[in-house]
N, C-alpha and C. Protein backbone atom coordinates (compact mmCIF):
# COMPACT_ATOMS: atom_id res chain seq x y z
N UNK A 1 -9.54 -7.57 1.96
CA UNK A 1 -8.39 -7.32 2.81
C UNK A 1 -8.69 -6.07 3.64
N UNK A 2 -8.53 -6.08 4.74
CA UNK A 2 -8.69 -4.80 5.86
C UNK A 2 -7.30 -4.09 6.19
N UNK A 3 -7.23 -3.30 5.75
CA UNK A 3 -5.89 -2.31 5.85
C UNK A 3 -6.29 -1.06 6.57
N UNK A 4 -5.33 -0.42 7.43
CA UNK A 4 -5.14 1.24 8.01
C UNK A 4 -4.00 1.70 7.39
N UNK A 5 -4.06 3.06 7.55
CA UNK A 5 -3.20 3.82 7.37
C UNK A 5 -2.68 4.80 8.24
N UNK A 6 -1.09 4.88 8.13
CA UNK A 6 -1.11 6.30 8.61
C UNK A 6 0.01 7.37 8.34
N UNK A 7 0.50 8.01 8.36
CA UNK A 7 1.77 9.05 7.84
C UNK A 7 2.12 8.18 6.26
N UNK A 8 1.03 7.99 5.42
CA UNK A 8 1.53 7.49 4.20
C UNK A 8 1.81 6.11 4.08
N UNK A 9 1.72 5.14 5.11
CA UNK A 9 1.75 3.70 5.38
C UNK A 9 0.39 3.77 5.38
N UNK A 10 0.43 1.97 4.82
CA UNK A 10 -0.24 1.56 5.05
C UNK A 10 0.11 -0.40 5.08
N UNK A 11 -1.44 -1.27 6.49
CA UNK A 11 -0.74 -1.90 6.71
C UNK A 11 -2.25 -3.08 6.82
N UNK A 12 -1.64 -4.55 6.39
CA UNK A 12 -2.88 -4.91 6.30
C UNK A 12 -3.29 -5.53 7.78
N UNK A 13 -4.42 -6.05 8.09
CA UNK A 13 -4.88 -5.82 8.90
C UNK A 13 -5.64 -7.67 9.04
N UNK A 14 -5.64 -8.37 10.48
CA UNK A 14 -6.24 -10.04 10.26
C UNK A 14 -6.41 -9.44 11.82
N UNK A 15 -7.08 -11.08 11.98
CA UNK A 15 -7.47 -11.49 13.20
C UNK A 15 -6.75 -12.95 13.60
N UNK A 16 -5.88 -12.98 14.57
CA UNK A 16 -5.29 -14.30 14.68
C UNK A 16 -5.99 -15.01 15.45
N UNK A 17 -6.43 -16.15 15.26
CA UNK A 17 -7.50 -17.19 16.14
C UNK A 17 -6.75 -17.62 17.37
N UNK A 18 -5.41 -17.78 17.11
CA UNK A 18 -4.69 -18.42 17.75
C UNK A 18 -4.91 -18.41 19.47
N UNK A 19 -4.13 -16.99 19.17
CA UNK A 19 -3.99 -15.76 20.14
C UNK A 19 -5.12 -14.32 20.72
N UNK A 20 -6.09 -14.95 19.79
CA UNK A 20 -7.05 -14.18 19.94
C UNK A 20 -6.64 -12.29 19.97
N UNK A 21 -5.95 -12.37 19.07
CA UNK A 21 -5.19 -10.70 18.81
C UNK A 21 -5.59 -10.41 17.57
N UNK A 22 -5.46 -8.87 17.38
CA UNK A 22 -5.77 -8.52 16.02
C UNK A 22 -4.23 -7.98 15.34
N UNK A 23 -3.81 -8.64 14.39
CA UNK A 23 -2.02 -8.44 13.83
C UNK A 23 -2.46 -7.50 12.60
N UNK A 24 -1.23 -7.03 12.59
CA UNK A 24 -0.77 -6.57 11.53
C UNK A 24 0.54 -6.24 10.76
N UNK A 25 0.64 -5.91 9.78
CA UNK A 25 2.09 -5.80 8.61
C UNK A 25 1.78 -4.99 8.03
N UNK A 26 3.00 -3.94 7.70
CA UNK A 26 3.10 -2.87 7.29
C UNK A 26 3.06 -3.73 5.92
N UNK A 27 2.40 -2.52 4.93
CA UNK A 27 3.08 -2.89 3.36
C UNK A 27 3.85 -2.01 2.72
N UNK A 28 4.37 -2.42 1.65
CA UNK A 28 4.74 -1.45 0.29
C UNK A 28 6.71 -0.96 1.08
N UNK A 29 6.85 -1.68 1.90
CA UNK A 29 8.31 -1.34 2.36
C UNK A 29 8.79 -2.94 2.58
N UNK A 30 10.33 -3.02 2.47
CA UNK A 30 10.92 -4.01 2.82
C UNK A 30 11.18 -4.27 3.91
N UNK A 31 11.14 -3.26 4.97
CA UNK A 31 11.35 -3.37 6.30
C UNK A 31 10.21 -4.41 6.77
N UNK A 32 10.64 -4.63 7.79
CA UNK A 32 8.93 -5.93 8.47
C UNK A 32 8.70 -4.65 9.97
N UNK A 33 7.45 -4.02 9.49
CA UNK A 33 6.88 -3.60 10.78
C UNK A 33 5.38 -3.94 10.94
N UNK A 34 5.59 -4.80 12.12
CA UNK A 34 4.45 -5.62 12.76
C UNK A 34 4.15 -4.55 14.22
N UNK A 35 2.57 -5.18 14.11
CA UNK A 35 2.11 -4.68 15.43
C UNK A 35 0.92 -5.91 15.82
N UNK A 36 0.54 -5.56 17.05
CA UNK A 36 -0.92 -5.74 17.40
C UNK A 36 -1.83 -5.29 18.38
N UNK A 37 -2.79 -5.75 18.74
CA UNK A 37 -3.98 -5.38 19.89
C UNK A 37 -4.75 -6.43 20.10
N UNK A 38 -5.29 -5.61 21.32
CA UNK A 38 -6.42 -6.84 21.86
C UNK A 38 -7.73 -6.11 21.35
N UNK A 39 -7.79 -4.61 20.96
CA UNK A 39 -9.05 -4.30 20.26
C UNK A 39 -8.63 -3.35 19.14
N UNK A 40 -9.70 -2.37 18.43
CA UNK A 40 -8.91 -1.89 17.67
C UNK A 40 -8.29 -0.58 17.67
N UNK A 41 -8.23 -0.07 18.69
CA UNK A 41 -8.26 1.13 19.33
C UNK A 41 -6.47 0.76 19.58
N UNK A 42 -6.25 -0.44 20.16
CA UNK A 42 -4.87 -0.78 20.53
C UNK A 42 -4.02 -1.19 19.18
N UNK A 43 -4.91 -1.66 18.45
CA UNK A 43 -4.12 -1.70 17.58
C UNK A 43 -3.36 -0.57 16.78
N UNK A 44 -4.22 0.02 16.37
CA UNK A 44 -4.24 1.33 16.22
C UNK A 44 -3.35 2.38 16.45
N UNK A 45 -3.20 2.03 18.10
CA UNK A 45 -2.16 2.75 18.74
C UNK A 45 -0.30 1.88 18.57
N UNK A 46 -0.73 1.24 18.26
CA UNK A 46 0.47 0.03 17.99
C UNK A 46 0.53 0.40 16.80
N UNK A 47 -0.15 0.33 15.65
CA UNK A 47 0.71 0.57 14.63
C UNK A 47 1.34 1.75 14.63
N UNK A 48 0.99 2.82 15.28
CA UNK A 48 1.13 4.49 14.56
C UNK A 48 2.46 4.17 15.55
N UNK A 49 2.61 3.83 16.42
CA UNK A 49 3.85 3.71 17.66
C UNK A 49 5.22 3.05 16.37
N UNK A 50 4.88 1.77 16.19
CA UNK A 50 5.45 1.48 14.80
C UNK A 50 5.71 2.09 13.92
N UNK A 51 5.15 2.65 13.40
CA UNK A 51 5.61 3.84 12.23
C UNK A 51 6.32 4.88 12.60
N UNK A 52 6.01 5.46 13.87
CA UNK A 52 6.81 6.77 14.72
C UNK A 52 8.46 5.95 14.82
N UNK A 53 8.19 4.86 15.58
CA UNK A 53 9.12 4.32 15.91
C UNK A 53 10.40 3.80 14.52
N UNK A 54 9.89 3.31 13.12
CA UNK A 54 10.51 3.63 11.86
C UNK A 54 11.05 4.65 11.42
N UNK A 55 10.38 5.32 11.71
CA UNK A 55 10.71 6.93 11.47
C UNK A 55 11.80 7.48 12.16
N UNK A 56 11.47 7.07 13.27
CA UNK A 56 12.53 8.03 14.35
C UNK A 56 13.78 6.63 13.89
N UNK A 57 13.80 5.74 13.96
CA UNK A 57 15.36 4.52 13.68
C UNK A 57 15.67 5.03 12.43
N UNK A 58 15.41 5.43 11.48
CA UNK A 58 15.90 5.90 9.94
C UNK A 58 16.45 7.24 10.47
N UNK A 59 15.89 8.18 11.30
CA UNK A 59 16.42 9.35 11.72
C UNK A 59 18.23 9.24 12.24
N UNK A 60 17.78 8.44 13.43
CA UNK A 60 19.04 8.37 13.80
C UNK A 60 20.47 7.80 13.43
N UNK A 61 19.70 6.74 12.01
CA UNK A 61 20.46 6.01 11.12
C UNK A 61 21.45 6.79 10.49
N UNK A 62 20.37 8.24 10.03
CA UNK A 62 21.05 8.97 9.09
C UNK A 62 20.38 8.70 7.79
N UNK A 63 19.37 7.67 7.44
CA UNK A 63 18.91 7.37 6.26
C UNK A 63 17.42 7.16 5.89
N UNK A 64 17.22 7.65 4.78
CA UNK A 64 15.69 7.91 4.30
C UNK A 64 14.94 6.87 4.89
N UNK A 65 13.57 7.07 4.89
CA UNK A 65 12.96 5.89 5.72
C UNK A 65 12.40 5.56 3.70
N UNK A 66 12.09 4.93 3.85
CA UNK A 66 11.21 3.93 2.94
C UNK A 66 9.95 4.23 2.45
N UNK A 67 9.58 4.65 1.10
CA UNK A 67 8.37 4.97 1.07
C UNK A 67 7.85 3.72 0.30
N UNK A 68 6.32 3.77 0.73
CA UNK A 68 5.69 2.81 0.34
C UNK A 68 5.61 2.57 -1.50
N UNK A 69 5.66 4.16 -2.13
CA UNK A 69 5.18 3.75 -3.82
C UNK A 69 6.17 5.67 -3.80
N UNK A 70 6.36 5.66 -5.01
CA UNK A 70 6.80 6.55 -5.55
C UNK A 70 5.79 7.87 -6.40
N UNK A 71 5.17 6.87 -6.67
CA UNK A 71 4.16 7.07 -7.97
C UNK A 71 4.30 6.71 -9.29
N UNK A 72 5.41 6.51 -9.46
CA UNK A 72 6.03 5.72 -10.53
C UNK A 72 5.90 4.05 -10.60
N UNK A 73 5.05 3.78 -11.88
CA UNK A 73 5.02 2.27 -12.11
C UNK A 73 5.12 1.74 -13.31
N UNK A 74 5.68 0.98 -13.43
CA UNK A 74 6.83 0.86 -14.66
C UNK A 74 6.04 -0.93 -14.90
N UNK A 75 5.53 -1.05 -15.81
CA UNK A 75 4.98 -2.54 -16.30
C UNK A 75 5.42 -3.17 -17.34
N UNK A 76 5.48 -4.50 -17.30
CA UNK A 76 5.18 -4.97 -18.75
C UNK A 76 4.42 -5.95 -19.01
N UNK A 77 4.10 -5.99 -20.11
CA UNK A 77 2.50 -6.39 -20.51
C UNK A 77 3.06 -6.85 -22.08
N UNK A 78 2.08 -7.97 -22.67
CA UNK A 78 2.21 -8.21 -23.70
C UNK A 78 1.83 -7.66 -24.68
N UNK A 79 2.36 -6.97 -26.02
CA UNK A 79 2.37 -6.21 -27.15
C UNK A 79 0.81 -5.94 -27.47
N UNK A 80 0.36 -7.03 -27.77
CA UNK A 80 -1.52 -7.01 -27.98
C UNK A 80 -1.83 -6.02 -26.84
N UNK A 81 -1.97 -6.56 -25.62
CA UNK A 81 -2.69 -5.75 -24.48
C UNK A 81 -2.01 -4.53 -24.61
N UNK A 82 -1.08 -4.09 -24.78
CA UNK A 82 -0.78 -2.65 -24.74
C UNK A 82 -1.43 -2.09 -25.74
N UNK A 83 -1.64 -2.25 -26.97
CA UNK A 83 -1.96 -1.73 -28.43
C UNK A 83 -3.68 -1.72 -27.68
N UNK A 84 -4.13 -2.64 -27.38
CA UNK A 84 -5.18 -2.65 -27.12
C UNK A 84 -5.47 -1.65 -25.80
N UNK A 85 -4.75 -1.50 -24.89
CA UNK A 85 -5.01 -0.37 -24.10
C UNK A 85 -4.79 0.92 -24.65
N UNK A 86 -4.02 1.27 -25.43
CA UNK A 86 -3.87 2.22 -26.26
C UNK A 86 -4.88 2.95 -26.94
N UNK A 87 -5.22 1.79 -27.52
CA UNK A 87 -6.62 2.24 -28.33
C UNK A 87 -7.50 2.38 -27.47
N UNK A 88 -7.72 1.56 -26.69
CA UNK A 88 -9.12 1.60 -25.52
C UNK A 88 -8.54 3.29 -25.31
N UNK A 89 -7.47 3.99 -24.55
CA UNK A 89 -7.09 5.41 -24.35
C UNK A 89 -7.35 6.34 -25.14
N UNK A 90 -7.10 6.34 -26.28
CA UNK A 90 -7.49 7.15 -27.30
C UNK A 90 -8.87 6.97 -27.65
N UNK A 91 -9.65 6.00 -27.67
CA UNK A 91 -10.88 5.86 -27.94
C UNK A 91 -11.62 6.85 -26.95
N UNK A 92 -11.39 6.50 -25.68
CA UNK A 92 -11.83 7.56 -24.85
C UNK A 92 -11.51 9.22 -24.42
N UNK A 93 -10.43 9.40 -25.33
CA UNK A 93 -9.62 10.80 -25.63
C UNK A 93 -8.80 11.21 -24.45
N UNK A 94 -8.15 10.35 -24.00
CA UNK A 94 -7.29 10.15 -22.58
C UNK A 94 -5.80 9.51 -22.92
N UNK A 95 -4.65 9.70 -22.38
CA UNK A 95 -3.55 9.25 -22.68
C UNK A 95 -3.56 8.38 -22.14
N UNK A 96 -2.83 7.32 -22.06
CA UNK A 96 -2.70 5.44 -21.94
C UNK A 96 -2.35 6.24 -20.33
N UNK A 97 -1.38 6.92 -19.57
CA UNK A 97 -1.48 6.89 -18.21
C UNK A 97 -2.59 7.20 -18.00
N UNK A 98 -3.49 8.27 -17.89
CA UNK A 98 -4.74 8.60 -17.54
C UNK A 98 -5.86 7.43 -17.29
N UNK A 99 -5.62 6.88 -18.35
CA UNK A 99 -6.78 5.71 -18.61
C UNK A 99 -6.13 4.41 -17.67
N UNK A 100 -5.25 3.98 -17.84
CA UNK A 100 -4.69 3.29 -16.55
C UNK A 100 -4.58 3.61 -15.48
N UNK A 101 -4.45 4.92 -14.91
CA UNK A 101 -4.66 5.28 -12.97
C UNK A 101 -6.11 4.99 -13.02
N UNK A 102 -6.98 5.73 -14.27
CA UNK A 102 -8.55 5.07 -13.69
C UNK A 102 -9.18 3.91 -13.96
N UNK A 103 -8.12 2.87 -14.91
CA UNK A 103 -8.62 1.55 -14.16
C UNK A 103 -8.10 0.68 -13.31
N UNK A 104 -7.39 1.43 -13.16
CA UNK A 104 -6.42 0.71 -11.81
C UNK A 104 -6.91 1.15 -10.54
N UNK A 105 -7.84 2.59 -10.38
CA UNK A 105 -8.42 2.85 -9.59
C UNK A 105 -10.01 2.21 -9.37
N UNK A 106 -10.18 2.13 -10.61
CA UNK A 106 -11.72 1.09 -10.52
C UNK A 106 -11.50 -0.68 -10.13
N UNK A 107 -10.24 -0.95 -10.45
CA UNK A 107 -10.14 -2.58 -10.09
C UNK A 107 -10.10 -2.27 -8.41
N UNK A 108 -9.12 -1.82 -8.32
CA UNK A 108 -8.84 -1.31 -6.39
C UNK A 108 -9.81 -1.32 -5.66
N UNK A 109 -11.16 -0.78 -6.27
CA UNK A 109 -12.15 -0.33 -5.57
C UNK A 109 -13.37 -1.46 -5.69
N UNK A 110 -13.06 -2.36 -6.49
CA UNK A 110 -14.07 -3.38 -6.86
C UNK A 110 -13.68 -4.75 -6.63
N UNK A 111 -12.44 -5.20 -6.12
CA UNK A 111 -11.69 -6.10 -5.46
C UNK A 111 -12.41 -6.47 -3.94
């Protein structure tokens, strides 16, 4: 998947055959902010216009804009796999969060 970012968005990134444009969708918010270009330089400039442009409509709303993640992630998982991540954590002398941001950071990166 090809994603940019910018002020803390981020947004994924295709090529439409159709239209011969390069689209995109914001993620990690409920709002729908789309953009596109004819290269990527425009796109580029289209999304960040998009995001300014979110920003500034929540302003004048009066209301928070939307963040993509909190940092907070709240799961559930079946009893085995937890016990078993557990131990995998302690085996490695790391608390069950620790050991989950870094394999959640190694799947991310190997996807």
């Amino acid at each position: 998947m090809n994603t940019i970012s910018y002020q803390g968005y981020t947004a994924r990134v295709a090529f439409d055959e159709r239209d011969a444009l390069l689209v995109g969708r914001g993620l990690g918010v409920r709002d729908i902010i789309s953009f596109h270009g004819e290269t990527v330089a425009e796109l580029r400039a289209d999304f960040e216009a998009a995001i300014d442009d979110y920003l500034r409509d929540c302003a004048e709303l009066g209301i928070t804009p939307e963040k993509p993640a909190s940092g907070n992630l709240m799961l559930r998982v079946p009893p085995d796999l937890h016990a078993q991540a557990l131990a995998a954590a302690q085996a490695a002398g790391k608390s069950l969060n620790q050991w989950a941001v870094e394999a959640l950071g190694q799947a991310i990166h190997t996807a």
